[in-house]
Structure formats: structure tokens, C-alpha cells
C-alpha atoms as a PDB file:
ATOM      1  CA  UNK A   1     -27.096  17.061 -12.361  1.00  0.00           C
ATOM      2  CA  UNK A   2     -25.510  14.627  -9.901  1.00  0.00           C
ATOM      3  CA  UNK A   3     -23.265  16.167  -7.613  1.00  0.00           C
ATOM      4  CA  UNK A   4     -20.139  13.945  -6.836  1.00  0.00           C
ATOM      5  CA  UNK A   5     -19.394  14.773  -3.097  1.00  0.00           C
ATOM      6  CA  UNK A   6     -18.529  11.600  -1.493  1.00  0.00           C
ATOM      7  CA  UNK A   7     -16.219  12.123   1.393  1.00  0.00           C
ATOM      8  CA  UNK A   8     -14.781   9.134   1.542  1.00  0.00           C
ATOM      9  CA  UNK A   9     -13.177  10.095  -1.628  1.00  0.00           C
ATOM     10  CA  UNK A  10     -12.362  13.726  -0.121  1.00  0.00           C
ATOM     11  CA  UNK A  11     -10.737  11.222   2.945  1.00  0.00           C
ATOM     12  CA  UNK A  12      -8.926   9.254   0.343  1.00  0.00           C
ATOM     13  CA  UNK A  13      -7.269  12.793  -0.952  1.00  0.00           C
ATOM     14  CA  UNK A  14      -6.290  14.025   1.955  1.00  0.00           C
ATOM     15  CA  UNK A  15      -4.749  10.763   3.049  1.00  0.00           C
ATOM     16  CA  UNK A  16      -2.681  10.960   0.077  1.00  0.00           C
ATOM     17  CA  UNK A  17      -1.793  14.458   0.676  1.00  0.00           C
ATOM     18  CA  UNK A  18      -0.393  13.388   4.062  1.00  0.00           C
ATOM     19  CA  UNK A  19       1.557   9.995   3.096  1.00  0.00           C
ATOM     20  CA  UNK A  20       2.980  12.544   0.152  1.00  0.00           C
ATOM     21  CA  UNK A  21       3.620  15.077   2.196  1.00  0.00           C
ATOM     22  CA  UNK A  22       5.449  12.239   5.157  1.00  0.00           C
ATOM     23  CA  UNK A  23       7.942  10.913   1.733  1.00  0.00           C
ATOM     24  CA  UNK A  24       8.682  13.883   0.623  1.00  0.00           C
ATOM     25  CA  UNK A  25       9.967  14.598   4.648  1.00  0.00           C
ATOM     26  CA  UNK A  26      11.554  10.948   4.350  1.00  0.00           C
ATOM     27  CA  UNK A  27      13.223  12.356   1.020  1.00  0.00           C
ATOM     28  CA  UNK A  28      14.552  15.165   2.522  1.00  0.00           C
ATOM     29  CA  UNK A  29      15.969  13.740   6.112  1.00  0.00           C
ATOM     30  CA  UNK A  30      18.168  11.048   3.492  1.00  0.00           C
ATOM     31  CA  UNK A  31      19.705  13.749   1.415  1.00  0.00           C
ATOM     32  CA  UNK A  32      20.794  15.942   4.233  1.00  0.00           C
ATOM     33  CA  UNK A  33      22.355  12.441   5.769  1.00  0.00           C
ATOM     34  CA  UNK A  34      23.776  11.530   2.402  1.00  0.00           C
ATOM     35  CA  UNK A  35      24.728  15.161   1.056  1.00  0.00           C
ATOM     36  CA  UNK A  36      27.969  16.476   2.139  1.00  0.00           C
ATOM     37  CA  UNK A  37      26.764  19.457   4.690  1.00  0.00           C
ATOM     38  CA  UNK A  38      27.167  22.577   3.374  1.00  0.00           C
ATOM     39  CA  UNK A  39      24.790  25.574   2.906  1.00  0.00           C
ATOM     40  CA  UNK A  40      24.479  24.844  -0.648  1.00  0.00           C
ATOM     41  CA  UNK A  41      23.223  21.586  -0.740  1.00  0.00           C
ATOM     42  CA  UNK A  42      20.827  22.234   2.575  1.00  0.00           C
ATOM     43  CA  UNK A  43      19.400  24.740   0.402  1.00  0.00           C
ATOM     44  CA  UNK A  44      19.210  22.091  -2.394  1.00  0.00           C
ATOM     45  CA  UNK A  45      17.442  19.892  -0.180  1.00  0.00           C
ATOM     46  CA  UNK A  46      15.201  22.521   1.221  1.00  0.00           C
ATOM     47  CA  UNK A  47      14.273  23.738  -2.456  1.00  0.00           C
ATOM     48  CA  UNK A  48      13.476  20.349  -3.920  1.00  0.00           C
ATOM     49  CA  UNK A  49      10.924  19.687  -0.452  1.00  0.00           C
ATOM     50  CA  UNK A  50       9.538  23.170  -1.436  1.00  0.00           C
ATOM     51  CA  UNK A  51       8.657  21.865  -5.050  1.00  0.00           C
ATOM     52  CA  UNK A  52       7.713  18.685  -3.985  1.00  0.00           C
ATOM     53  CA  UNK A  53       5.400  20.352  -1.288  1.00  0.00           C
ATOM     54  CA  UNK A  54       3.701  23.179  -3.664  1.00  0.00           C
ATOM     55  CA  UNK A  55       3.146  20.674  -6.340  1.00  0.00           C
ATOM     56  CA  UNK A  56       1.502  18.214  -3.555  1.00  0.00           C
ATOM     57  CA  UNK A  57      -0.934  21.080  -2.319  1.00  0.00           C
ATOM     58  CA  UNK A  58      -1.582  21.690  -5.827  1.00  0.00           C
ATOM     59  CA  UNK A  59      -2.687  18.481  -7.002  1.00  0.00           C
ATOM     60  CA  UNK A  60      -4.574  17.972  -3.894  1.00  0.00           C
ATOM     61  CA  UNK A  61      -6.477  21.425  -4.206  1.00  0.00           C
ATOM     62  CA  UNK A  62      -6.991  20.390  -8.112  1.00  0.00           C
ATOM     63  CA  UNK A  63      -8.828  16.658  -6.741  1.00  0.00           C
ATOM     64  CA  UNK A  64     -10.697  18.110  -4.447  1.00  0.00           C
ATOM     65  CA  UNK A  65     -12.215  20.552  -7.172  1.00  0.00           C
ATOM     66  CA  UNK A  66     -12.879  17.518  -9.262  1.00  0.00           C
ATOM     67  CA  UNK A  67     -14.473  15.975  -6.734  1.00  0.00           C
ATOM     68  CA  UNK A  68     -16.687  18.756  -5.788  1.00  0.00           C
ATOM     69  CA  UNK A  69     -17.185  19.454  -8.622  1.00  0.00           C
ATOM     70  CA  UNK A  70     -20.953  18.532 -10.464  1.00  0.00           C
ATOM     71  CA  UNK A  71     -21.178  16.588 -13.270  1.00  0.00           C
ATOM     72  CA  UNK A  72     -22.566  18.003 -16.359  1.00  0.00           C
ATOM     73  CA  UNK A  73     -25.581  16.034 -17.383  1.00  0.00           C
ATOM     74  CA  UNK A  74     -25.620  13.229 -19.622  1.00  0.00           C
ATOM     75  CA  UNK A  75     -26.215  13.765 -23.229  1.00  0.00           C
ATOM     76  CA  UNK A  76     -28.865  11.796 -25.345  1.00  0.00           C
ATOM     77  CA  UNK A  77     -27.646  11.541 -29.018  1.00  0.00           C
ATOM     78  CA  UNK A  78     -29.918  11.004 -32.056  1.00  0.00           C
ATOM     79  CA  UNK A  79     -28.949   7.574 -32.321  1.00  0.00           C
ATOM     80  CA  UNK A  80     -29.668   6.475 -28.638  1.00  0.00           C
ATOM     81  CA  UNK A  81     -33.000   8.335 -29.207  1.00  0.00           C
ATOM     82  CA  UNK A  82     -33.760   6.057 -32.140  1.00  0.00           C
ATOM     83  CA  UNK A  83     -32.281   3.192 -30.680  1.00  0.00           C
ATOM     84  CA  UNK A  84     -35.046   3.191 -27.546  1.00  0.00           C
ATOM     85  CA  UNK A  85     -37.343   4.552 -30.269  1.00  0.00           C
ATOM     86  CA  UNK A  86     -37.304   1.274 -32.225  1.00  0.00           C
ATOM     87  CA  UNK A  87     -37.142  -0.874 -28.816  1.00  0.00           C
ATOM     88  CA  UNK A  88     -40.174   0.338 -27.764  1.00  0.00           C
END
């Protein structure tokens, strides 16, 4: 079993997580200057950077599993079998 555990690709998560995590912030700071201020749509704002936030973490948690992750070994069919079989 090969174990996928290449941190660059743990890096290349995390850097993700962090540019996602700097437009959702972006996102956030334009709606409060373009909303009318009020309570209710600060709250709006501040809801929709929740979500945004929670489903971030969550995808990141979810690809670094993946990458951790081992891979289940390769299986031989019948026909490969025959195939190197007949080549030999």
C-alpha cells in the first residue's frame, strides 16, 4: 500500500485554505461598504462569512484526509493476468 503523504500537497491545501479564507474577508468588508448599515444586514454579512468559513474548514479537513489517506492496493484482473501470461 502506498501511502500518499506528500506535504507539498498538504502546503498546497492549506494555502488554499488561507487565500479562501482572505476572499471570503474581502467578500465581507464590500458588503458591509455596499449594504445599507443596519443590524440586519451586518448580521447578513456576518452569517454568509460564517457559511463561507465552516464550509472552507470543511473542505480543507476533507483534502487533507484524502491526502493522508493510503491508497488501497491495485487490483490485478483475470484479463491483465492473461494478458502478461501470453507476453511472457
Amino acid at each position: 500500500m502506498a501511502v500518499t503523504n506528500d506535504s507539498s500537497e498538504a502546503n498546497s491545501v492549506e494555502e488554499a485554505y488561507q487565500v479562501h479564507v482572505q476572499n471570503l474577508f474581502k467578500v465581507l468588508v464590500t458588503n458591509l461598504i455596499d449594504a445599507r448599515v443596519s443590524h440586519q444586514t451586518e448580521q447578513q454579512c456576518a452569517d454568509r462569512f460564517a457559511t463561507g468559513l465552516k464550509f472552507g474548514k470543511r473542505a480543507r479537513e476533507l483534502a487533507l484526509n484524502i491526502i493522508q489517506t493510503p491508497s488501497p492496493p491495485k487490483r490485478v484482473t483475470r484479463q491483465q493476468r492473461r494478458k502478461r501470461a501470453r507476453a511472457r
